[in-house]
PDB file of N, CA and C in Angstrom:
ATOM      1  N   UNK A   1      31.273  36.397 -35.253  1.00  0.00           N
ATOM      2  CA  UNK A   1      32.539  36.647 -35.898  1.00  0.00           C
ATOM      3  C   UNK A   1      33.140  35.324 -36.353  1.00  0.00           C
ATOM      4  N   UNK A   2      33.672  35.601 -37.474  1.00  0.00           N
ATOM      5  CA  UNK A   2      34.139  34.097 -38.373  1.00  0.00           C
ATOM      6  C   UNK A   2      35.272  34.047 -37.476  1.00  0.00           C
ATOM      7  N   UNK A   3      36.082  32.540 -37.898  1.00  0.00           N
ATOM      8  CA  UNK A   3      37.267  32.658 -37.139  1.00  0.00           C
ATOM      9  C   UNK A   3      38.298  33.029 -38.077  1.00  0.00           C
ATOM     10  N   UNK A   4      39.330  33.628 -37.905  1.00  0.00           N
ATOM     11  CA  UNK A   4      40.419  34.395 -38.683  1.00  0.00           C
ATOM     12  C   UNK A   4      41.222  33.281 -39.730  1.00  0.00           C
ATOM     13  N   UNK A   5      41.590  32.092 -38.751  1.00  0.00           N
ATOM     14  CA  UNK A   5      42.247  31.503 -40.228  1.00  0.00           C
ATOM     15  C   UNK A   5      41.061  30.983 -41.423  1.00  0.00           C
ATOM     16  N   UNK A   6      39.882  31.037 -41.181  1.00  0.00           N
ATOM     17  CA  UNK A   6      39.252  30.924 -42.682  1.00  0.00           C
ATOM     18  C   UNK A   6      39.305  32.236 -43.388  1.00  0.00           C
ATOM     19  N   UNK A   7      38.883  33.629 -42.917  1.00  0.00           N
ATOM     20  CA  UNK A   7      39.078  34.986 -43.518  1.00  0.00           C
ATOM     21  C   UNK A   7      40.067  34.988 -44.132  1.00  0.00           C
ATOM     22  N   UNK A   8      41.278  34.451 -43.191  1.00  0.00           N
ATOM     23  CA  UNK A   8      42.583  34.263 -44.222  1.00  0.00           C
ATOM     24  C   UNK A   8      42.942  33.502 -45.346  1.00  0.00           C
ATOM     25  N   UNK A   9      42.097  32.134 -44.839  1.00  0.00           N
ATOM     26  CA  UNK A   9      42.157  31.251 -46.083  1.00  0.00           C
ATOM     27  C   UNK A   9      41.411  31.922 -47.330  1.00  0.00           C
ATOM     28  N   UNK A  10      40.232  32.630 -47.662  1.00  0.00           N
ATOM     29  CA  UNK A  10      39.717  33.136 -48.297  1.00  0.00           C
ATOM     30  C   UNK A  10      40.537  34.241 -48.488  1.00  0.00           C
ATOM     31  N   UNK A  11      41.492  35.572 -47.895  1.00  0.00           N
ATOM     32  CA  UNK A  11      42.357  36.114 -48.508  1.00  0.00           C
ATOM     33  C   UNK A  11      43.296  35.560 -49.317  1.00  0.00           C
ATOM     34  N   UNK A  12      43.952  34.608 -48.974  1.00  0.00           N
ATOM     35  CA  UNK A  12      45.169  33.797 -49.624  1.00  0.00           C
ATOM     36  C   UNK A  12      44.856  33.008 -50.636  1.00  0.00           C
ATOM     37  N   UNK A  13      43.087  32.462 -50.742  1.00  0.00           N
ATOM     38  CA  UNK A  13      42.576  32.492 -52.159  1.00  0.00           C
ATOM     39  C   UNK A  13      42.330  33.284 -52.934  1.00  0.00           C
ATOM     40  N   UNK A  14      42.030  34.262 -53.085  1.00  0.00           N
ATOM     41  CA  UNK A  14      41.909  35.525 -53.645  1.00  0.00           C
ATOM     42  C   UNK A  14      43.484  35.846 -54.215  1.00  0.00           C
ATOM     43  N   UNK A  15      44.036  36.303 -53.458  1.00  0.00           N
ATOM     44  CA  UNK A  15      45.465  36.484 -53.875  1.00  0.00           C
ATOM     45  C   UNK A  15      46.129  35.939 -54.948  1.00  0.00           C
ATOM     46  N   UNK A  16      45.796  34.211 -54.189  1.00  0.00           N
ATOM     47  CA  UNK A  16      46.486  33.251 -55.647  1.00  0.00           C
ATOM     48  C   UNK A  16      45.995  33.586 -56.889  1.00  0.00           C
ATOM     49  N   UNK A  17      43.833  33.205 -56.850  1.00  0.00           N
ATOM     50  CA  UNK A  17      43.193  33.794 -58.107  1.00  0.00           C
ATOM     51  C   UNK A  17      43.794  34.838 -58.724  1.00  0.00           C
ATOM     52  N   UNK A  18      43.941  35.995 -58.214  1.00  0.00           N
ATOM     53  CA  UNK A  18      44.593  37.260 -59.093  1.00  0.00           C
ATOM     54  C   UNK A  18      46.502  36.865 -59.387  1.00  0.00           C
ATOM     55  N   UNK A  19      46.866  36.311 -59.048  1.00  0.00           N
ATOM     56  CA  UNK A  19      48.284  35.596 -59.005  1.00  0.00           C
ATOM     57  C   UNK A  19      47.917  35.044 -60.518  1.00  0.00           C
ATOM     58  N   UNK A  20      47.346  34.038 -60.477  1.00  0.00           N
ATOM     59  CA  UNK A  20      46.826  33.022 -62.018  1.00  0.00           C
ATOM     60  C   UNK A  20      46.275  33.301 -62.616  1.00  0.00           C
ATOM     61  N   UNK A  21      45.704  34.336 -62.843  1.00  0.00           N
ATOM     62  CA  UNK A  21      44.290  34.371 -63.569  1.00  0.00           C
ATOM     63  C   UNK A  21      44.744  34.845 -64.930  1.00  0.00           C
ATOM     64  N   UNK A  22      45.758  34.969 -65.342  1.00  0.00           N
ATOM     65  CA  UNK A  22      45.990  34.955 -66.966  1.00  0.00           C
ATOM     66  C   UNK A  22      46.766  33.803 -67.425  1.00  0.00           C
ATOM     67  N   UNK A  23      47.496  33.039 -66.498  1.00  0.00           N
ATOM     68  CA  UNK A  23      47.930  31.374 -66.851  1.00  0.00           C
ATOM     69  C   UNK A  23      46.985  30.891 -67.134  1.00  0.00           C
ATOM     70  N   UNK A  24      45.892  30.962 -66.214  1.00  0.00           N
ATOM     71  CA  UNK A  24      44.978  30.174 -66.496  1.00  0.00           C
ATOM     72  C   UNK A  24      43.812  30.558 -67.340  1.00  0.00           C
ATOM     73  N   UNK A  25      44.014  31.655 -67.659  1.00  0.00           N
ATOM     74  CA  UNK A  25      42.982  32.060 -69.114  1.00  0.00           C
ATOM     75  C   UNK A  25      43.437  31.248 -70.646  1.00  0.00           C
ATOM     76  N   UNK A  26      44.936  31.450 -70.452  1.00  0.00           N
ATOM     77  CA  UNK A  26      45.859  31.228 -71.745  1.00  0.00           C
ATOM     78  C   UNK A  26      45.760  30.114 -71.630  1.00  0.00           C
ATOM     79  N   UNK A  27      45.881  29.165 -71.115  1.00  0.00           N
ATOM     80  CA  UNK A  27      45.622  27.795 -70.627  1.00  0.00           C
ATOM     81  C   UNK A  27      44.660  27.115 -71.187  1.00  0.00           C
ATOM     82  N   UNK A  28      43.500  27.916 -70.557  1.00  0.00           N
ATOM     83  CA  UNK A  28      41.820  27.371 -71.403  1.00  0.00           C
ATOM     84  C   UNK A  28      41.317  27.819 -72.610  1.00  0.00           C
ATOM     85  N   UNK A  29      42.009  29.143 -72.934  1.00  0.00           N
ATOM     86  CA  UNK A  29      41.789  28.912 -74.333  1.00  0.00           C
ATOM     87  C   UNK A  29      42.676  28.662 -75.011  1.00  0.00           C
ATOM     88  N   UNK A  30      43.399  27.900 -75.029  1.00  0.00           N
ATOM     89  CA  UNK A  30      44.378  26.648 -75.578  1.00  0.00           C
ATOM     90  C   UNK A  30      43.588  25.330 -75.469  1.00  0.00           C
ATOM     91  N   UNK A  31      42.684  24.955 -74.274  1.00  0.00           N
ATOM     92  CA  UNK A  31      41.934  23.908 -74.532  1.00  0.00           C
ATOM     93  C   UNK A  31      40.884  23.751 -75.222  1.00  0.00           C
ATOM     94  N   UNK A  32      39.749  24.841 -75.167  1.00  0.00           N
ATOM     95  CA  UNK A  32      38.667  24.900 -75.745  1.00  0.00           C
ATOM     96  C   UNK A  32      39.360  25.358 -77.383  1.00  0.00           C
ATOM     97  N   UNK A  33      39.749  25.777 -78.174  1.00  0.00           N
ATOM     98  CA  UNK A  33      40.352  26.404 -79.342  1.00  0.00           C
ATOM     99  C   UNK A  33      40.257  24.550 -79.653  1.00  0.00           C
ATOM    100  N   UNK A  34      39.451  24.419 -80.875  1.00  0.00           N
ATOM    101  CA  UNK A  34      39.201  23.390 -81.845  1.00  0.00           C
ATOM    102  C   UNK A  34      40.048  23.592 -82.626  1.00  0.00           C
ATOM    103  N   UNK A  35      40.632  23.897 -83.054  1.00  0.00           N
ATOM    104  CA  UNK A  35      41.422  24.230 -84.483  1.00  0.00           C
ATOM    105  C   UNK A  35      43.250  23.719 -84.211  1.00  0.00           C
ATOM    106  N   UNK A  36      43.639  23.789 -82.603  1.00  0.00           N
ATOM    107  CA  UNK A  36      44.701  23.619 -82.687  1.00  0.00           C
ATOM    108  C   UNK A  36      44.641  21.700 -82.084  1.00  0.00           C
ATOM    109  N   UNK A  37      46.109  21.048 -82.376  1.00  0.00           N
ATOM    110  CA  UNK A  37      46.002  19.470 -82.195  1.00  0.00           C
ATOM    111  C   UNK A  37      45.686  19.151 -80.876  1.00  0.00           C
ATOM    112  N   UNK A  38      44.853  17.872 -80.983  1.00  0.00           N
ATOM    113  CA  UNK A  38      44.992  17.634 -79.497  1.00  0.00           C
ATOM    114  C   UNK A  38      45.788  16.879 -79.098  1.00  0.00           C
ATOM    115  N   UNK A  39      46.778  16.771 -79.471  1.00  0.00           N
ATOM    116  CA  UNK A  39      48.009  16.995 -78.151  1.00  0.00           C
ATOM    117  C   UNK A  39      48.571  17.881 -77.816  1.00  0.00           C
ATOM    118  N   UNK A  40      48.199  19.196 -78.505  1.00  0.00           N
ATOM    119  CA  UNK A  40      48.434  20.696 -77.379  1.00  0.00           C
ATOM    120  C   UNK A  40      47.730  20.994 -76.514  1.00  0.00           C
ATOM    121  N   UNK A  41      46.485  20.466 -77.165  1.00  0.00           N
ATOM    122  CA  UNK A  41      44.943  20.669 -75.853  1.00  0.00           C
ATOM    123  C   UNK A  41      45.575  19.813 -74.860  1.00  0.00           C
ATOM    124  N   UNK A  42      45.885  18.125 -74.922  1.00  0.00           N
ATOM    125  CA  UNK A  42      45.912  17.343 -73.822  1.00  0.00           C
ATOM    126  C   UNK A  42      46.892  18.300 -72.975  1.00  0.00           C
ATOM    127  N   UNK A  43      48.072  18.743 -73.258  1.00  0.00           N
ATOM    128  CA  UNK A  43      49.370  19.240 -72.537  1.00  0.00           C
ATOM    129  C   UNK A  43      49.162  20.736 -72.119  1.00  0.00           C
ATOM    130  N   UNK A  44      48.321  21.049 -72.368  1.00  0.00           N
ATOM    131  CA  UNK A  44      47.212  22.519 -71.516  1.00  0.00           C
ATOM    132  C   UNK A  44      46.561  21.987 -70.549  1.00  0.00           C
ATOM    133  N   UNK A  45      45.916  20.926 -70.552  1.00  0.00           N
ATOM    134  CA  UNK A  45      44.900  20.047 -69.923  1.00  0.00           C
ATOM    135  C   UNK A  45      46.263  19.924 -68.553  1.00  0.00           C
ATOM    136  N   UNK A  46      47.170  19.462 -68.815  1.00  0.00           N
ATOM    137  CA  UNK A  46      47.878  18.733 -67.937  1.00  0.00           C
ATOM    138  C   UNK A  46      48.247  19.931 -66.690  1.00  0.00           C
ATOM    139  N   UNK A  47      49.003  20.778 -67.441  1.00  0.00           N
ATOM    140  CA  UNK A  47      49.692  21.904 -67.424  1.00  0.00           C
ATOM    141  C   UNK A  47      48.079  22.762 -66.599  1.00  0.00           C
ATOM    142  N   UNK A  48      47.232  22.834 -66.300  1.00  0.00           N
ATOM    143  CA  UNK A  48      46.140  23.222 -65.769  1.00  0.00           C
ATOM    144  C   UNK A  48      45.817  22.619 -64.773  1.00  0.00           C
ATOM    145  N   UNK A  49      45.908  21.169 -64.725  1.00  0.00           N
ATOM    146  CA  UNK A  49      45.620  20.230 -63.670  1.00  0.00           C
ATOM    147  C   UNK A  49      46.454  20.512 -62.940  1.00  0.00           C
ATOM    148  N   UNK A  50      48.087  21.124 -63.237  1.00  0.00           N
ATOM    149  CA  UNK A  50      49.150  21.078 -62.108  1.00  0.00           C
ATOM    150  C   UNK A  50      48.966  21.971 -60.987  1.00  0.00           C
ATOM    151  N   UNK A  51      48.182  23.328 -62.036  1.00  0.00           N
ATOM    152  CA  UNK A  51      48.498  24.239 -61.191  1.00  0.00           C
ATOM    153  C   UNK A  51      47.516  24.318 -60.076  1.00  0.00           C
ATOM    154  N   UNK A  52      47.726  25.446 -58.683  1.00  0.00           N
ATOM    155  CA  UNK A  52      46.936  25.124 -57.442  1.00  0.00           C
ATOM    156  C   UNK A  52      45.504  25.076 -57.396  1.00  0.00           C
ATOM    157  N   UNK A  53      45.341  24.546 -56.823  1.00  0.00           N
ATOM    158  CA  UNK A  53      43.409  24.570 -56.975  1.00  0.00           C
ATOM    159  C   UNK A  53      42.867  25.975 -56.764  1.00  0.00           C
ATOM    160  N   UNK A  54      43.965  26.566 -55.635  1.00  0.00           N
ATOM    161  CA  UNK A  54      43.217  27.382 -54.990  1.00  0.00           C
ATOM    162  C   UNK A  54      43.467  28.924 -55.305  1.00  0.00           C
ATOM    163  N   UNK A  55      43.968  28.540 -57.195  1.00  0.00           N
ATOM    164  CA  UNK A  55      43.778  29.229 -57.756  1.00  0.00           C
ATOM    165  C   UNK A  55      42.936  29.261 -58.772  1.00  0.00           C
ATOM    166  N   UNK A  56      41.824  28.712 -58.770  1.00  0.00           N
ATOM    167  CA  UNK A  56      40.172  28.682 -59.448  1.00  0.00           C
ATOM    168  C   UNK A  56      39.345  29.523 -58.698  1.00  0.00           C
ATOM    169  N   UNK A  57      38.923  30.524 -59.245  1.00  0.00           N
ATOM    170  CA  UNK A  57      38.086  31.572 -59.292  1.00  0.00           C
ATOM    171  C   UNK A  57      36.536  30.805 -58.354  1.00  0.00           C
ATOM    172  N   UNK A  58      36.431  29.372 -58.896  1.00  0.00           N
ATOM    173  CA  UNK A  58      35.297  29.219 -57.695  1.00  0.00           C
ATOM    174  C   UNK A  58      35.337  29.056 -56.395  1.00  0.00           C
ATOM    175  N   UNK A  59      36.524  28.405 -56.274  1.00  0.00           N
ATOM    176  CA  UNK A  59      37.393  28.310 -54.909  1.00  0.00           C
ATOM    177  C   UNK A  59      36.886  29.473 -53.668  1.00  0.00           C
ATOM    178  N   UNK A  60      36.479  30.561 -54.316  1.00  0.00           N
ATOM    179  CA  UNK A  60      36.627  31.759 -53.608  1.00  0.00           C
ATOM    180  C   UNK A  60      35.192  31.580 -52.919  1.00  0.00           C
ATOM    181  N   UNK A  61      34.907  31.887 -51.560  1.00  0.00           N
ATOM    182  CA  UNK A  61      33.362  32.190 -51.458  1.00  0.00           C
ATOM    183  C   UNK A  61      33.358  33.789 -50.498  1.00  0.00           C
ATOM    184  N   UNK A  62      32.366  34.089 -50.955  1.00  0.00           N
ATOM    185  CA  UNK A  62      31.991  35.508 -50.302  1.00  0.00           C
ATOM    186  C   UNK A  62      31.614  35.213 -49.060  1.00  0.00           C
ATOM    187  N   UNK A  63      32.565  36.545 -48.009  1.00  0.00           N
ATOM    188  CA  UNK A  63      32.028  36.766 -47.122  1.00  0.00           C
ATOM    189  C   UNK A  63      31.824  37.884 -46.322  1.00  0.00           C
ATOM    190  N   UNK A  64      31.390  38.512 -45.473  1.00  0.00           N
ATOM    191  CA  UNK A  64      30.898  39.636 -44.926  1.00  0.00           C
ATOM    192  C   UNK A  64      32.472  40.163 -44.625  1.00  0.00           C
ATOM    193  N   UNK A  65      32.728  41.707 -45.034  1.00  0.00           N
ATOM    194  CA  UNK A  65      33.727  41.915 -44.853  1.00  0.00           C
ATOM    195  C   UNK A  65      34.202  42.688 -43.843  1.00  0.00           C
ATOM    196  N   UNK A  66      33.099  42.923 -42.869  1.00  0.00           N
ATOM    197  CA  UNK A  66      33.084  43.068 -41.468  1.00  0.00           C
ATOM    198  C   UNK A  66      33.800  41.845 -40.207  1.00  0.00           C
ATOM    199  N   UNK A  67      32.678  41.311 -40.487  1.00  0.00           N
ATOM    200  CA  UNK A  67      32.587  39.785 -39.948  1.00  0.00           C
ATOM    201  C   UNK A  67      33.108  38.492 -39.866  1.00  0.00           C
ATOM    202  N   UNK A  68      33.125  38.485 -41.473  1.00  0.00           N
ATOM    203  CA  UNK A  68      33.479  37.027 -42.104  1.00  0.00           C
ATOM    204  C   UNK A  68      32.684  36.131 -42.196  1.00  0.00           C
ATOM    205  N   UNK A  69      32.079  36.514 -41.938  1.00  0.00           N
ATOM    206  CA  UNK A  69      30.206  35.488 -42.116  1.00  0.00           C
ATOM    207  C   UNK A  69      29.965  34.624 -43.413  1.00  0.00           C
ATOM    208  N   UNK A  70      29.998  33.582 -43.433  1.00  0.00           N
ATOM    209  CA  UNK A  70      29.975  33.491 -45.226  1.00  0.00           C
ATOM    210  C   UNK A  70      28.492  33.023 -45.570  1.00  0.00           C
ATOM    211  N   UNK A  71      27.433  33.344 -44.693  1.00  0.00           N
ATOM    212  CA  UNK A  71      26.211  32.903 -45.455  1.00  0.00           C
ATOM    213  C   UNK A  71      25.467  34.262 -45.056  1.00  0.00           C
ATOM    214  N   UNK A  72      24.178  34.001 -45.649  1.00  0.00           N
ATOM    215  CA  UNK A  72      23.472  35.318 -45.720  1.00  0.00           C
ATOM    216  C   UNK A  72      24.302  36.655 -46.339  1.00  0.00           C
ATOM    217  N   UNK A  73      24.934  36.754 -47.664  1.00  0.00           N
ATOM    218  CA  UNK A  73      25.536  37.827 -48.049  1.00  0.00           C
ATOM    219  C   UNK A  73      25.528  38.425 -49.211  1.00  0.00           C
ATOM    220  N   UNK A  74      25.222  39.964 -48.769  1.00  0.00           N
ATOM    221  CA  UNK A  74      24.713  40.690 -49.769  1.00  0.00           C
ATOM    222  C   UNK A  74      25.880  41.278 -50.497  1.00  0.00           C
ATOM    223  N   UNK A  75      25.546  40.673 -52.013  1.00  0.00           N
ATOM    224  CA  UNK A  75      26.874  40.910 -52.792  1.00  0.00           C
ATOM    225  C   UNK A  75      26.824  42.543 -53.154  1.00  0.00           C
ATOM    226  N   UNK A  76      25.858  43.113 -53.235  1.00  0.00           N
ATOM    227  CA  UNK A  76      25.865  44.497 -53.755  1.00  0.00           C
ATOM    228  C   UNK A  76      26.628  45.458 -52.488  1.00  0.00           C
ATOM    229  N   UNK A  77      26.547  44.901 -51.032  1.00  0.00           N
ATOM    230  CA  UNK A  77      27.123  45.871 -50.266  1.00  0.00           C
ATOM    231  C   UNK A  77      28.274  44.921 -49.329  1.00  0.00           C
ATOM    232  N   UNK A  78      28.548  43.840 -49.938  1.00  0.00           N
ATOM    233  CA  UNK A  78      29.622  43.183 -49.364  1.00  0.00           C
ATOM    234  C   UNK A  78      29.258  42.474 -47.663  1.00  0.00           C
ATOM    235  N   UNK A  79      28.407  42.953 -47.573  1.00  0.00           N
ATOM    236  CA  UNK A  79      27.957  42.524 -46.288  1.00  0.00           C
ATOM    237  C   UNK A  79      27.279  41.167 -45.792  1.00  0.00           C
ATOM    238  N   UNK A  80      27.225  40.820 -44.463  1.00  0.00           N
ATOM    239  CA  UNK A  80      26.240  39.766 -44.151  1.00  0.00           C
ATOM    240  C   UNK A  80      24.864  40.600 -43.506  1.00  0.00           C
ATOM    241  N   UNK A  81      23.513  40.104 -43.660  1.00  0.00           N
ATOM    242  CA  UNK A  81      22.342  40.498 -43.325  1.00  0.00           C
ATOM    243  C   UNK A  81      22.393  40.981 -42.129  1.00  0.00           C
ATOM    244  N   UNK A  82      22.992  40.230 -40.962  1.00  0.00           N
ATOM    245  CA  UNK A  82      23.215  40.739 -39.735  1.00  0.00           C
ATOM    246  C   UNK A  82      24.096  42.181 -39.454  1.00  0.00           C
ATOM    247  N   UNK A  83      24.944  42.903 -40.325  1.00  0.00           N
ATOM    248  CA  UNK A  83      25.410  43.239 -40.096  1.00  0.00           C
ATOM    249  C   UNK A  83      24.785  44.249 -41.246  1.00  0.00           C
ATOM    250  N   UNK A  84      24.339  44.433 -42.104  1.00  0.00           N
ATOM    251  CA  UNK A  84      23.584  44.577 -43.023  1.00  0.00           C
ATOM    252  C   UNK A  84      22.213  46.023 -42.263  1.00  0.00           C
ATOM    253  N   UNK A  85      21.818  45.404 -41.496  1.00  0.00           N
ATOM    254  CA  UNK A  85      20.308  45.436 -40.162  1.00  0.00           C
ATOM    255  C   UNK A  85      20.969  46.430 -39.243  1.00  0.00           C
ATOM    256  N   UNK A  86      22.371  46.053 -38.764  1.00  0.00           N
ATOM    257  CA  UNK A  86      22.915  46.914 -37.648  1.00  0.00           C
ATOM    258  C   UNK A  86      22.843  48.237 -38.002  1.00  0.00           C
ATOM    259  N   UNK A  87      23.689  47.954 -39.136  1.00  0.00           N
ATOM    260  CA  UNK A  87      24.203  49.849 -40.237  1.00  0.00           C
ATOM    261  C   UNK A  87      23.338  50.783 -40.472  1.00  0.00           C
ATOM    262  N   UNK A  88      22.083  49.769 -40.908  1.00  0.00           N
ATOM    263  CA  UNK A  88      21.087  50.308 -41.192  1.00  0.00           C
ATOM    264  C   UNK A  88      20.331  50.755 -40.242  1.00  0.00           C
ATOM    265  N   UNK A  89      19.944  49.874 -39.198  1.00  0.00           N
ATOM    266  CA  UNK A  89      19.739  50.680 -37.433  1.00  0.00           C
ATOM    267  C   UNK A  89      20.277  52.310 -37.014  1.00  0.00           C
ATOM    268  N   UNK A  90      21.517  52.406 -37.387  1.00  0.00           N
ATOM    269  CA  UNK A  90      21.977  53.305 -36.793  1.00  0.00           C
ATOM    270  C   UNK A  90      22.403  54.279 -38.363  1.00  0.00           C
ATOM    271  N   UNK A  91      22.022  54.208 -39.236  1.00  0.00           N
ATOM    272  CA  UNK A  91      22.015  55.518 -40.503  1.00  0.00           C
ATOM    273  C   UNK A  91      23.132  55.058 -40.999  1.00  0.00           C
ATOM    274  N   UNK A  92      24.355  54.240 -40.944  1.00  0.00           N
ATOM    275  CA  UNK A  92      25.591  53.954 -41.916  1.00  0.00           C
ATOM    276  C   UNK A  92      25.804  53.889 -42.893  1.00  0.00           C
ATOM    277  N   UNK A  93      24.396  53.536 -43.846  1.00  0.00           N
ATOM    278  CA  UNK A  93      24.215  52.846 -44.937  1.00  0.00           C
ATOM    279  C   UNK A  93      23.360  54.346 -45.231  1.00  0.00           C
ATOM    280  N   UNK A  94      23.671  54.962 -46.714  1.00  0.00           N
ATOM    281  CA  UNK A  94      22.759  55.816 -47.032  1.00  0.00           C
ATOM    282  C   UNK A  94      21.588  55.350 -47.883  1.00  0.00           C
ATOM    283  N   UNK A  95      20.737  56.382 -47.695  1.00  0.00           N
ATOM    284  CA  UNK A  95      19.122  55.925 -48.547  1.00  0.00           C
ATOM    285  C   UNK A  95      18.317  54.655 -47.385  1.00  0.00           C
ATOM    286  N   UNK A  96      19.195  54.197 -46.631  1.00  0.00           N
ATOM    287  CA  UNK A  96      18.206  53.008 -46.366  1.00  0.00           C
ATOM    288  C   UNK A  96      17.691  52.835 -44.638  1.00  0.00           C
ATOM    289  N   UNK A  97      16.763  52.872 -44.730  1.00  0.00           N
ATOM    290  CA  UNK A  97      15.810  53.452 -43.495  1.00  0.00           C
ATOM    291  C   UNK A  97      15.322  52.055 -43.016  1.00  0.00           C
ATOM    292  N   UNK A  98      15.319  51.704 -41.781  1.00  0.00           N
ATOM    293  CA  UNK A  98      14.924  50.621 -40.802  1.00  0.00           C
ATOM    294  C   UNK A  98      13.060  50.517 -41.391  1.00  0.00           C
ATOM    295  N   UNK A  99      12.476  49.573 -41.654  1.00  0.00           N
ATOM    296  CA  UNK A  99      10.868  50.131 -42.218  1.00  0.00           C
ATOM    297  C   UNK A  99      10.192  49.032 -40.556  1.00  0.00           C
ATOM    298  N   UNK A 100       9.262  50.407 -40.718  1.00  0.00           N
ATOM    299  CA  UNK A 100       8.315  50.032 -39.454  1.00  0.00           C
ATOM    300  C   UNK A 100       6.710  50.631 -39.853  1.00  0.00           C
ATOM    301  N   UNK A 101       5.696  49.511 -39.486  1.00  0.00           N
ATOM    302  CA  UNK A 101       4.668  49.914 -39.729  1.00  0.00           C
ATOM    303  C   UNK A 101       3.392  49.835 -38.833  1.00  0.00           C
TER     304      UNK A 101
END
């Protein structure tokens, strides 16, 4: 089990991301857009740098949303492998059968 204030730190990133995420769209394409001066680009540039880090979309890392595990994780079922193995042990997970040979 992860420890709770990182789960949280990773909630409270998330949060911000969806908080910013159209400042900071409008933002970048104000920078990348060739056509307008660059001294509107530089003052987007700036105006981007201000805002929180830990509102960048990479900021975020996946983790088991059981657990909090952040390695070994399967993005299609949100899970970590370990926990992944358990579900699947005991039928939780449909279609997917423990394989033994």
């Amino acid at each position: 089990m992860a420890k709770k204030s990182m789960v949280n730190r990773e909630v409270k990133r998330a949060k911000l991301v969806k908080q910013h995420a159209a400042k900071r769209a409008a933002l970048k394409a104000v920078i990348y857009d060739q056509t307008k001066p660059i001294e509107d680009r530089f003052k987007a540039t700036q105006k981007l740098a201000q805002m929180p880090r830990n509102s960048s979309a990479t900021r975020i890392h996946n983790r088991c949303q059981l657990t909090g595990r952040p390695h070994a994780y399967y993005r299609k079922l949100k899970l970590s492998r370990i926990m992944l193995r358990e579900l699947a042990s005991f039928g939780q997970i449909p279609g997917m059968v423990k394989s033994s040979w």
